[in-house]
N, C-alpha and C. Protein backbone atom coordinates (compact mmCIF):
# COMPACT_ATOMS: atom_id res chain seq x y z
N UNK A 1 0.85 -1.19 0.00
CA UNK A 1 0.00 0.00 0.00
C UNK A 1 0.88 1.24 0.00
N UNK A 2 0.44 2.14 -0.46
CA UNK A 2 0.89 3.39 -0.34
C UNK A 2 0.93 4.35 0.80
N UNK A 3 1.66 5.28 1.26
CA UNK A 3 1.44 5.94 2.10
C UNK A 3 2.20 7.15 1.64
N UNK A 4 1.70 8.69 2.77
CA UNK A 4 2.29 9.47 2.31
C UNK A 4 3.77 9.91 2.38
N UNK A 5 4.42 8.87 2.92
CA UNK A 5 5.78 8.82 2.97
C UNK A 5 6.28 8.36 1.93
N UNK A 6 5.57 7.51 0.77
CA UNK A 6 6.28 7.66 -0.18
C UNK A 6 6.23 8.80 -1.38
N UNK A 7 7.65 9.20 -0.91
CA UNK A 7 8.30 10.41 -2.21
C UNK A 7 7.35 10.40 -3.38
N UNK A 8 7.51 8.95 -4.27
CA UNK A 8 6.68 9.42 -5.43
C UNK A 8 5.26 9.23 -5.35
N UNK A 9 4.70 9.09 -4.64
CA UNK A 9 3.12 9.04 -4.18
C UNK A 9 2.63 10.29 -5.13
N UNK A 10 1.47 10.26 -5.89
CA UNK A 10 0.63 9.31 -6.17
C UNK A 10 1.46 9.35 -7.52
N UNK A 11 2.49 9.79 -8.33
CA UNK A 11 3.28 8.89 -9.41
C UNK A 11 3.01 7.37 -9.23
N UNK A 12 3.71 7.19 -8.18
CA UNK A 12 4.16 5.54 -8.10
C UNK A 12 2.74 4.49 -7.96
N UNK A 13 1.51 5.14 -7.36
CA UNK A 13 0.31 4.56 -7.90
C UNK A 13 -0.30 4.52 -8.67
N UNK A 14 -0.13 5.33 -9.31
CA UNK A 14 -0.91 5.61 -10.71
C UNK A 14 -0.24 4.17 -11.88
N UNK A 15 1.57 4.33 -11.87
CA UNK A 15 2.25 3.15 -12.30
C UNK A 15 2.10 2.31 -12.23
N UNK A 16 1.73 1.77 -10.81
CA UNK A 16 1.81 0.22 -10.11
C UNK A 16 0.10 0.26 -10.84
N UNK A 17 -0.82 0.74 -11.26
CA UNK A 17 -2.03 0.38 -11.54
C UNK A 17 -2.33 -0.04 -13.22
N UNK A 18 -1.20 0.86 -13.84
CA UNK A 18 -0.99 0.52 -14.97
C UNK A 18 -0.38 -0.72 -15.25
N UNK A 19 0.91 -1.62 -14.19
CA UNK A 19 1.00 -2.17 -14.57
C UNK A 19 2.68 -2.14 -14.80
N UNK A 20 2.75 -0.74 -14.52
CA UNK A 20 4.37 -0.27 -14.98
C UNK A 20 5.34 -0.64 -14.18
N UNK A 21 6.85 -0.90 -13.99
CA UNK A 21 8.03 -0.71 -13.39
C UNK A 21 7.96 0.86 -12.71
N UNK A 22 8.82 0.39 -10.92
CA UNK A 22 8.90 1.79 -10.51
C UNK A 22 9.24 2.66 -11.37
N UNK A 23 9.53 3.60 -10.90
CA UNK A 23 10.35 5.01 -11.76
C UNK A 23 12.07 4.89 -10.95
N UNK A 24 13.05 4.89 -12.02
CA UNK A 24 13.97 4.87 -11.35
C UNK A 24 14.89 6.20 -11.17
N UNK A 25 15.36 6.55 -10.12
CA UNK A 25 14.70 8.07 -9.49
C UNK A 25 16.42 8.23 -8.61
N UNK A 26 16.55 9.24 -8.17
CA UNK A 26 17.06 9.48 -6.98
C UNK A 26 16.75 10.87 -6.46
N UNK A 27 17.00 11.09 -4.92
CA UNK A 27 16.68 12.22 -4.42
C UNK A 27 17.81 12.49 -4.19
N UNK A 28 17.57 14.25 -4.71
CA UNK A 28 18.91 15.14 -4.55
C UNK A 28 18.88 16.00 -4.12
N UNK A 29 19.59 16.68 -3.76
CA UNK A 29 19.59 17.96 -3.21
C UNK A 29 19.06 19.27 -3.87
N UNK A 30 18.40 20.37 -3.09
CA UNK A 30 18.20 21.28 -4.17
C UNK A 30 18.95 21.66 -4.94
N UNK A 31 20.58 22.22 -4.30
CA UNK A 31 21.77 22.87 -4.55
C UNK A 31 22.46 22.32 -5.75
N UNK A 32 21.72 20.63 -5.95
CA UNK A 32 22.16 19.82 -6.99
C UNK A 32 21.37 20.31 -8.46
N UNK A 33 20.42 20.72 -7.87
CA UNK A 33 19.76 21.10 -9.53
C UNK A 33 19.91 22.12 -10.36
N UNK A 34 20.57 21.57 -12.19
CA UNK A 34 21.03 22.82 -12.06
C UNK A 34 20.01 23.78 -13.41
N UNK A 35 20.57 25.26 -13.67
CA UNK A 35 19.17 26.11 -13.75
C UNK A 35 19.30 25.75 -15.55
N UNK A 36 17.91 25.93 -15.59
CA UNK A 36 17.22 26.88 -15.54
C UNK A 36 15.97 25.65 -14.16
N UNK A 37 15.90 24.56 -14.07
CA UNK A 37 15.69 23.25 -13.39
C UNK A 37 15.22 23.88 -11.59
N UNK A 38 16.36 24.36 -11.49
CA UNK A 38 16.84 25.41 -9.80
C UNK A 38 15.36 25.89 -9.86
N UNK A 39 15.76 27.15 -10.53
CA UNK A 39 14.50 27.98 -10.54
C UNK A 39 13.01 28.11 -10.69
N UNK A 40 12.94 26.51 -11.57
CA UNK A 40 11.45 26.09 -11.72
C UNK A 40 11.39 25.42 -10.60
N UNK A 41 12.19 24.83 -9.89
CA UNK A 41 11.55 23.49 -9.13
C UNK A 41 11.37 24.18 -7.40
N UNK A 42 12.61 24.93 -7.06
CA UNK A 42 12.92 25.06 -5.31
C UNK A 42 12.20 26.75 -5.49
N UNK A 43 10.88 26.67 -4.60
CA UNK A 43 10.15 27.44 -4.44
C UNK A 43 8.98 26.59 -3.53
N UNK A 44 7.85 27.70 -2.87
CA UNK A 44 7.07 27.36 -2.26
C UNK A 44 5.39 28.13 -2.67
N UNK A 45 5.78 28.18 -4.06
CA UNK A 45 4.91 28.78 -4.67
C UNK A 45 4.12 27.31 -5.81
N UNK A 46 3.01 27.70 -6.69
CA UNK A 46 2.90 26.97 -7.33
C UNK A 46 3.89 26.81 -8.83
N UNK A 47 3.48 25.17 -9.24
CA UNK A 47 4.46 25.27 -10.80
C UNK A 47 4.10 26.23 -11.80
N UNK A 48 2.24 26.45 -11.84
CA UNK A 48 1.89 26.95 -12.95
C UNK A 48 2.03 28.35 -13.51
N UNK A 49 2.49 29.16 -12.47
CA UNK A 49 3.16 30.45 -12.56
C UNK A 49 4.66 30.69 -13.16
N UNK A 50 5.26 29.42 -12.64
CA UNK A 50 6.18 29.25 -12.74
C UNK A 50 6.72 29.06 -14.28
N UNK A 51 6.00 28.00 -14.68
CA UNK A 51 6.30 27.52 -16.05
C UNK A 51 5.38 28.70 -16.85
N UNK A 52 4.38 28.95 -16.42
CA UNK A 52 3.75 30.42 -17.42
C UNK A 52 5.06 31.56 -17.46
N UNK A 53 5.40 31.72 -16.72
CA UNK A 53 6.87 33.08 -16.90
C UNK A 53 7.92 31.97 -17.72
N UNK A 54 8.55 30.95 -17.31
CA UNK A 54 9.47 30.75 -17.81
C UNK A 54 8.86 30.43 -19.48
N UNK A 55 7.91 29.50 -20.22
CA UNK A 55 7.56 29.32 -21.65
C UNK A 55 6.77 30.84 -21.98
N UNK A 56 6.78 31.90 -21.28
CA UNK A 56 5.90 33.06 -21.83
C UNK A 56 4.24 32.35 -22.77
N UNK A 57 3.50 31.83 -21.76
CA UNK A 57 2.56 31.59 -22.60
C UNK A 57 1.79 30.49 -20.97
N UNK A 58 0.47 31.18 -21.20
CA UNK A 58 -0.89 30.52 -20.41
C UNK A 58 -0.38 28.76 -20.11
N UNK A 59 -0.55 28.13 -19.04
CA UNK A 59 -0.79 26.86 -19.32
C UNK A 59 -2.29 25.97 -19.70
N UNK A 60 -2.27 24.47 -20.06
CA UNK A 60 -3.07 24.01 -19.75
C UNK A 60 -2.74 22.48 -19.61
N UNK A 61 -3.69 21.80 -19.17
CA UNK A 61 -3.51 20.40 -18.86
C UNK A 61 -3.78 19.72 -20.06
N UNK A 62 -2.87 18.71 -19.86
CA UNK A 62 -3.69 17.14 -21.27
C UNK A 62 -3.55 16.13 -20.32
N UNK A 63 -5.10 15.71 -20.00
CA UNK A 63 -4.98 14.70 -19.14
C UNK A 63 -4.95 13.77 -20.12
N UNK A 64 -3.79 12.60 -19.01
CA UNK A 64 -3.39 11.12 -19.64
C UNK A 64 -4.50 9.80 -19.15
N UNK A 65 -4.31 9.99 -18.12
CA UNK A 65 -5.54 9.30 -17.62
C UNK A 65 -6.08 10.06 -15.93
N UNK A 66 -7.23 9.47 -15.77
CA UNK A 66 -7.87 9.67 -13.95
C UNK A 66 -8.67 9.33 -13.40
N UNK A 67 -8.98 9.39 -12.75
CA UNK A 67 -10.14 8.03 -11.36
C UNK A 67 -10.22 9.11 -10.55
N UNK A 68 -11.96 9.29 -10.06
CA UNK A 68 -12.66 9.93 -9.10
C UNK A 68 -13.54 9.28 -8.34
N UNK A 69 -12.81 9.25 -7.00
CA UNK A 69 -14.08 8.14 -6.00
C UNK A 69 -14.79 9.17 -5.69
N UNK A 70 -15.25 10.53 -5.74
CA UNK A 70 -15.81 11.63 -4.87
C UNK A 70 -15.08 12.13 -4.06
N UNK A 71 -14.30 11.69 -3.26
CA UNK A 71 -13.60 12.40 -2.29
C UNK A 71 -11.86 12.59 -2.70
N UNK A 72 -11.65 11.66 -3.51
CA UNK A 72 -9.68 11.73 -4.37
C UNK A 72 -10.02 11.72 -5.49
N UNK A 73 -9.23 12.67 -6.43
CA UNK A 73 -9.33 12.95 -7.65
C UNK A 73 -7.74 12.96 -8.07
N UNK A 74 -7.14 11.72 -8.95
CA UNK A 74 -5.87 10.96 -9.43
C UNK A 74 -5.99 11.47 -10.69
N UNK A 75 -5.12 11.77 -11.21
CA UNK A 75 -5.07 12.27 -12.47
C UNK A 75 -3.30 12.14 -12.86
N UNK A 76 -3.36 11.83 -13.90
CA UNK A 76 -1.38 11.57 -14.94
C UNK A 76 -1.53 12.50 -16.01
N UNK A 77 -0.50 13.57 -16.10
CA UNK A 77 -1.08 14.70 -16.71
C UNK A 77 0.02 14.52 -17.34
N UNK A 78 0.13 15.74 -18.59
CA UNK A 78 0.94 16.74 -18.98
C UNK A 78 0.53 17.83 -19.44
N UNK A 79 1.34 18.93 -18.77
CA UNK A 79 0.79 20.71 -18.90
C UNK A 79 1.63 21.11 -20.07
N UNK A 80 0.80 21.63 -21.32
CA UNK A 80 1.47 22.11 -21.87
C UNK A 80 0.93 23.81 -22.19
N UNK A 81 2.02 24.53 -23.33
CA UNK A 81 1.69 25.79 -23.55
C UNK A 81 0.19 25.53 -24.39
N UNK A 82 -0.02 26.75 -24.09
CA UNK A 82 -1.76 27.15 -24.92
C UNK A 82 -0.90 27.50 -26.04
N UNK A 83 -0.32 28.06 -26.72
CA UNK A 83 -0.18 28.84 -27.73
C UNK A 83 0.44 27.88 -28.97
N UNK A 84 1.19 27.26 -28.56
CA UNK A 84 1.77 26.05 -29.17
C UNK A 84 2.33 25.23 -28.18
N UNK A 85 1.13 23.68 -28.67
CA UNK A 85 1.46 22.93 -27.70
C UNK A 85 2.48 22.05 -27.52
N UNK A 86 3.00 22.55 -26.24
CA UNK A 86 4.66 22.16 -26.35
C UNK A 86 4.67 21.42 -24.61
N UNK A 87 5.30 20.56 -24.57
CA UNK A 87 5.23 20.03 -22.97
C UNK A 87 5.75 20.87 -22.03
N UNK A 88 5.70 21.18 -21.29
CA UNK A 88 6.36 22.00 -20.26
C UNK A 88 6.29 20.72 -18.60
N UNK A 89 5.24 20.04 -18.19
CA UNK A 89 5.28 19.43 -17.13
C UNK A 89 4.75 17.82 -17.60
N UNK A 90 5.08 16.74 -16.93
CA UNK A 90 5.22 15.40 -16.89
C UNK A 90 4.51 15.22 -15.09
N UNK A 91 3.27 14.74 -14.75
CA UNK A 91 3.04 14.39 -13.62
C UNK A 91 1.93 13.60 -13.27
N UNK A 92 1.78 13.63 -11.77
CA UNK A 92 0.56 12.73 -11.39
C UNK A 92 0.57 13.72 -9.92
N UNK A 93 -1.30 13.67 -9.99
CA UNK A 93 -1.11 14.66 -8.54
C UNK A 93 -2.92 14.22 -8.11
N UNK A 94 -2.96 14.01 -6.44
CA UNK A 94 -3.80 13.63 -5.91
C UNK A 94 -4.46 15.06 -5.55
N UNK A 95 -5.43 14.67 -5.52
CA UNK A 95 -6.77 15.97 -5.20
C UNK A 95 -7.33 16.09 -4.21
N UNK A 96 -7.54 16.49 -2.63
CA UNK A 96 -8.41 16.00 -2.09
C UNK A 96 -9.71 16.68 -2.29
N UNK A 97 -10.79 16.29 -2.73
CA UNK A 97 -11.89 17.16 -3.50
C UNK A 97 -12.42 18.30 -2.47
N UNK A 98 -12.28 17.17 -0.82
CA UNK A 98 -13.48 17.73 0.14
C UNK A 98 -12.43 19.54 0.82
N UNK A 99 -11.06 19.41 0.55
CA UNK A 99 -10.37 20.09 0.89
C UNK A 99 -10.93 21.56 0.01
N UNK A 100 -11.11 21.67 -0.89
CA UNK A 100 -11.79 22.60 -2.01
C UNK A 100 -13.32 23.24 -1.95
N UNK A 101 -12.96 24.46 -2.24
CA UNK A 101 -14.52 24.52 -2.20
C UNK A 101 -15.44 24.21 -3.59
N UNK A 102 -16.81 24.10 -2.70
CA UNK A 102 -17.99 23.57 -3.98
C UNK A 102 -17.46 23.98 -5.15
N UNK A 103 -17.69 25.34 -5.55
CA UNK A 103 -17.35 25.94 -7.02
C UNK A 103 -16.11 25.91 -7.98
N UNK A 104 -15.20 25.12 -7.24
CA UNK A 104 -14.02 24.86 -8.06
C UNK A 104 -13.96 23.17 -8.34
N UNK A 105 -14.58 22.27 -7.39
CA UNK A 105 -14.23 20.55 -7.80
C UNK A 105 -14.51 20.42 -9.08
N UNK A 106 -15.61 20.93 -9.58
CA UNK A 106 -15.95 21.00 -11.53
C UNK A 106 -15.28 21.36 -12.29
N UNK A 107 -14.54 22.60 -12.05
CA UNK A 107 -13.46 22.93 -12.80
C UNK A 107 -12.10 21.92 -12.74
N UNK A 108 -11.92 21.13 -11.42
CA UNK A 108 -10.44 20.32 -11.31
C UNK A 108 -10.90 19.06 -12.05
N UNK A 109 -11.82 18.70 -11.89
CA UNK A 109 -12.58 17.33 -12.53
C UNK A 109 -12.44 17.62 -14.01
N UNK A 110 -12.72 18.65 -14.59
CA UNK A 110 -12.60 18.60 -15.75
C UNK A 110 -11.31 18.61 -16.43
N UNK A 111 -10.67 18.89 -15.71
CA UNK A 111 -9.07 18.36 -16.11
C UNK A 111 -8.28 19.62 -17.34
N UNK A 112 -9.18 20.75 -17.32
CA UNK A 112 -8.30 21.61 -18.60
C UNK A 112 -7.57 22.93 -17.85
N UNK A 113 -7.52 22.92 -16.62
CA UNK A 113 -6.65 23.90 -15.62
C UNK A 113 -5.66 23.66 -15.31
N UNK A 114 -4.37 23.61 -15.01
CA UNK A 114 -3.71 22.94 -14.07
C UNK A 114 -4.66 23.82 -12.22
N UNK A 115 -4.00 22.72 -11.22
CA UNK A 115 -4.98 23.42 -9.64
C UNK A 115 -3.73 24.69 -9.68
N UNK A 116 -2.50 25.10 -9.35
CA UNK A 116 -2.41 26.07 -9.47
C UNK A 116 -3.09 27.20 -10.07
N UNK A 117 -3.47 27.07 -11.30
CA UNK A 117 -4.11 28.59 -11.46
C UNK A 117 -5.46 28.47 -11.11
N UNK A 118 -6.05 27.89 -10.83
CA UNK A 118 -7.51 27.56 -10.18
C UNK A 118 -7.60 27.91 -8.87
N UNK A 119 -6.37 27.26 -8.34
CA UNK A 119 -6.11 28.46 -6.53
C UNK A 119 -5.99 29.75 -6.54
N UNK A 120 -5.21 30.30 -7.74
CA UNK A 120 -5.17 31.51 -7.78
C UNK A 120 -6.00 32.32 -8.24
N UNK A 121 -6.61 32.09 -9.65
CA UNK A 121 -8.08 32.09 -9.73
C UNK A 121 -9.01 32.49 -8.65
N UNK A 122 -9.51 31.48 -7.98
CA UNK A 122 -10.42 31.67 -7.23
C UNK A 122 -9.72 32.51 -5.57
N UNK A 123 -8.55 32.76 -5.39
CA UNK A 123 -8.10 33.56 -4.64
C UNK A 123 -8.28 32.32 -2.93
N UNK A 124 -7.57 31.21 -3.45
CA UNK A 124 -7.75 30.01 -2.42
C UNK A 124 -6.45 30.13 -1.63
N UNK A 125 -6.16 30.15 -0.58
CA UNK A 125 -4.93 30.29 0.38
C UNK A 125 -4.42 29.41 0.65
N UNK A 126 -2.95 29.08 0.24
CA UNK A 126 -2.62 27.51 0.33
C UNK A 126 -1.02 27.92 0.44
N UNK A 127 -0.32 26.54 0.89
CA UNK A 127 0.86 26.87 0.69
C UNK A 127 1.72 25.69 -0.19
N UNK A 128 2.61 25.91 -0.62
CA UNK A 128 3.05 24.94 -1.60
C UNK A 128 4.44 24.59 -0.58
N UNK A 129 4.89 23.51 -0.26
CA UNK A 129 5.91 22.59 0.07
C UNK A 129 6.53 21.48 -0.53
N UNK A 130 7.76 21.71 -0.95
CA UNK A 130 8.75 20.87 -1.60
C UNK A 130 8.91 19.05 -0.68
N UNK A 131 8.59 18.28 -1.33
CA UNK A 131 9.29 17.06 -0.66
C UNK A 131 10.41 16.30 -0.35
N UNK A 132 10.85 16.92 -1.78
CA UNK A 132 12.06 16.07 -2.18
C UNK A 132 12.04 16.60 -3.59
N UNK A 133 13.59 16.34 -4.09
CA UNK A 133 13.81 16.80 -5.45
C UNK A 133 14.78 15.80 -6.12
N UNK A 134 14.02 15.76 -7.40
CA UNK A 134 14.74 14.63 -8.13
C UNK A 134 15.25 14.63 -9.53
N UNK A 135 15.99 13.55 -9.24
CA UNK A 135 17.07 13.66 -10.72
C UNK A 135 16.57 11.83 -11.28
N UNK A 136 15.61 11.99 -12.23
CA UNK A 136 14.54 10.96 -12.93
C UNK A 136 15.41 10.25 -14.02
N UNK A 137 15.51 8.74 -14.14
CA UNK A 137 16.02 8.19 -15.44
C UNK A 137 14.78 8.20 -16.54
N UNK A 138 14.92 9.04 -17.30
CA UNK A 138 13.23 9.07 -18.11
C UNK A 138 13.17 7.48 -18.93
N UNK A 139 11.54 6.62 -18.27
CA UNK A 139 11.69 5.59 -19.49
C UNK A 139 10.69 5.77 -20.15
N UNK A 140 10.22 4.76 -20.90
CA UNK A 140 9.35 4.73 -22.02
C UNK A 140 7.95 5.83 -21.58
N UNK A 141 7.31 5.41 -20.24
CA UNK A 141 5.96 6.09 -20.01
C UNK A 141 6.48 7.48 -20.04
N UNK A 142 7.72 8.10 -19.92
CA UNK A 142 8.00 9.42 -19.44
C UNK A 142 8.36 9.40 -20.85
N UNK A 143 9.09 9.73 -21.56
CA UNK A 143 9.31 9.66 -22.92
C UNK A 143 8.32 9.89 -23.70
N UNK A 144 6.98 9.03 -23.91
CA UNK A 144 5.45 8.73 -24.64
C UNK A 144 5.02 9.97 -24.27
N UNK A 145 5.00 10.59 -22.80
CA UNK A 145 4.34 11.62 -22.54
C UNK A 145 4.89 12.78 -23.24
N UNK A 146 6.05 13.10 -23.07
CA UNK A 146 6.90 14.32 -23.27
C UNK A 146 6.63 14.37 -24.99
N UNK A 147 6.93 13.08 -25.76
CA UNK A 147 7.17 13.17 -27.27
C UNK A 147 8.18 12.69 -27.59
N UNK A 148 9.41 13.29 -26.77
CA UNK A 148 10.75 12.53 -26.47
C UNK A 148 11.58 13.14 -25.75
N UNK A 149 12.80 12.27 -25.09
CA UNK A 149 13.85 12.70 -24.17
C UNK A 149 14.66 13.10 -24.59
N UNK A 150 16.01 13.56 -25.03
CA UNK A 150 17.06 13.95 -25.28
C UNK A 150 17.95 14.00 -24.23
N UNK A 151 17.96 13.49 -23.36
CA UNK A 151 18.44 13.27 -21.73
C UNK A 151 17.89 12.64 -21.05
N UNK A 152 20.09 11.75 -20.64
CA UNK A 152 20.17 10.75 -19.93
C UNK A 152 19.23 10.89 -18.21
N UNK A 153 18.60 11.93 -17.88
CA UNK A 153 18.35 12.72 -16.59
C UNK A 153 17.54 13.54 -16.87
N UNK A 154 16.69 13.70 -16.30
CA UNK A 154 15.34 14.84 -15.92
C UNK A 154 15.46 15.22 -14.65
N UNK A 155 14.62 16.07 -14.45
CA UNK A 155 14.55 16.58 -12.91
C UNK A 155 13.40 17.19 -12.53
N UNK A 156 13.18 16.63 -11.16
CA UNK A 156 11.55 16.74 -10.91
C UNK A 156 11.33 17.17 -9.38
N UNK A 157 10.56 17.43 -8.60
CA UNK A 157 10.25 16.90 -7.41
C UNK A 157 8.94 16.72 -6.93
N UNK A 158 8.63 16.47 -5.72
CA UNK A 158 7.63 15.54 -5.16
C UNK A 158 7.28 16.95 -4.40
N UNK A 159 5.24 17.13 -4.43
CA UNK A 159 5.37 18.37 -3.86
C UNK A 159 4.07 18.09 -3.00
N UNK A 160 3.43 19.19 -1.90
CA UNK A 160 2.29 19.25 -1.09
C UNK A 160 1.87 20.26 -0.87
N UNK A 161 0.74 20.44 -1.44
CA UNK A 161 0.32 21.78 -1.32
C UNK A 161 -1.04 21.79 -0.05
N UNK A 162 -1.03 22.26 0.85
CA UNK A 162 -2.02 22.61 2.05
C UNK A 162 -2.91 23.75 1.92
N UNK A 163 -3.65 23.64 2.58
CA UNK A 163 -4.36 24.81 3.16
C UNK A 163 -3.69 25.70 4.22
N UNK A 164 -4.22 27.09 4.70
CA UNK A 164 -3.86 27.90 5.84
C UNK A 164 -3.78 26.64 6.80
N UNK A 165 -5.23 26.09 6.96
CA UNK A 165 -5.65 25.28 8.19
C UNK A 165 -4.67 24.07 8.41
N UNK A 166 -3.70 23.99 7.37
CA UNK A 166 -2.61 22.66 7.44
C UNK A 166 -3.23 21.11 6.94
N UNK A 167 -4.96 21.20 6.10
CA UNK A 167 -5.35 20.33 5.75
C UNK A 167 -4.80 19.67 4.42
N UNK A 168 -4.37 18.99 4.14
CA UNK A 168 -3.29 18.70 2.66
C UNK A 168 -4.88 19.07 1.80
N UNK A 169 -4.27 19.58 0.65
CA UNK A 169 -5.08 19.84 -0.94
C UNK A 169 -4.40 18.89 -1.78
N UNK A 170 -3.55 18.51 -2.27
CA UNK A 170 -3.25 17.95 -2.88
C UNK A 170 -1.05 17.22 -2.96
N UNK A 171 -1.53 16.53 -3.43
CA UNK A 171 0.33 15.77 -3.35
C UNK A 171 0.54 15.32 -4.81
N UNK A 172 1.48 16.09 -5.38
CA UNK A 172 2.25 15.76 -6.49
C UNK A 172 3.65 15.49 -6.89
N UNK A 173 3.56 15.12 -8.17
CA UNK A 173 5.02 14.86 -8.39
C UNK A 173 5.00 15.50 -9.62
N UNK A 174 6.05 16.26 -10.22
CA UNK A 174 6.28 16.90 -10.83
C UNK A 174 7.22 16.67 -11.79
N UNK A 175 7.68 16.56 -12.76
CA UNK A 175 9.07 15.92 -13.71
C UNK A 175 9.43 16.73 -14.52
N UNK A 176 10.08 17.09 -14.91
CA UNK A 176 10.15 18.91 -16.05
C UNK A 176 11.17 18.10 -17.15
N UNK A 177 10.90 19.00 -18.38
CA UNK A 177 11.18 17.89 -20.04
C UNK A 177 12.88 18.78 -19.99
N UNK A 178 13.68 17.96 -21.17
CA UNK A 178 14.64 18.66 -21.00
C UNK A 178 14.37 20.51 -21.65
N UNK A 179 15.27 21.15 -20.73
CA UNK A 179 15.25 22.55 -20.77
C UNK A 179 16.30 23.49 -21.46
């Protein structure tokens, strides 16, 4: 079973349901990552701001696949630019629905936002926390998503975003294409 101690949670479930081999991974240091990688990843802000300044252009989601019991919303994404769609993020990120208010679960369910700009959007108070940061061997499922790798190494990390109240919103993992 899973728990939230594991780093790649909900990556590594989403995999094990498909059917896939772990992800073979290591955790590194921030100080290890290097930029433009640094600057997208070690922050306590969201990605989708992030990658909107760095590709100059709106994001949006292409969901890969997702499962909604009502209360967890699993989703295997990739965010790419609106303008020309180009990958910018590789992930999997758990939802907790009940953590959200009414007027936004429709919008996350529908899968064409990333939740960063939907928090910000709706002016939702949260904080974003780093887990761990990683240096990813990209295989085939990471590859299929992106289009292709050009590197032996990616770099990603494992993230948690809360409420004021310290109730988790959501836990992701994050993987960024080469840069």
């Amino acid at each position: 079973m899973f728990t939230k101690d594991d780093i790649l949670y909900p990556l590594s479930f989403m995999r094990m349901t498909r059917g896939l081999p772990k992800l073979s991974y290591e955790e590194i240091d921030s100080s290890m990552l290097p930029e433009p990688y640094q600057s997208l990843l070690v922050h306590e802000g969201d990605m989708t701001s992030r990658l909107e300044g760095f590709h100059e252009s709106a994001i949006k989601v292409r969901r890969l696949r997702s499962s909604n019991d009502g209360k967890n919303y699993y989703r295997e994404v990739v965010l790419e630019t609106v303008d020309d769609p180009k990958p910018t993020e590789y992930g999997a990120i758990e939802i907790l629905l009940e953590s959200l208010p009414e007027e936004t679960r429709e919008l996350v369910v529908e899968a064409r936002l990333p939740l960063g700009g939907i928090l910000n959007d709706y002016r939702i108070p949260y904080s974003s926390t780093p887990r761990a940061f990683l240096k990813v061997i990209p295989d085939e499922p990471i590859v299929e998503a992106f289009g292709s790798v050009e590197a032996d190494e990616i770099f990603g990390r494992s993230n948690e975003i809360t409420g004021f109240n310290g109730e988790t919103i959501a836990r992701i993992v994050e993987i960024l294409p080469v840069l």
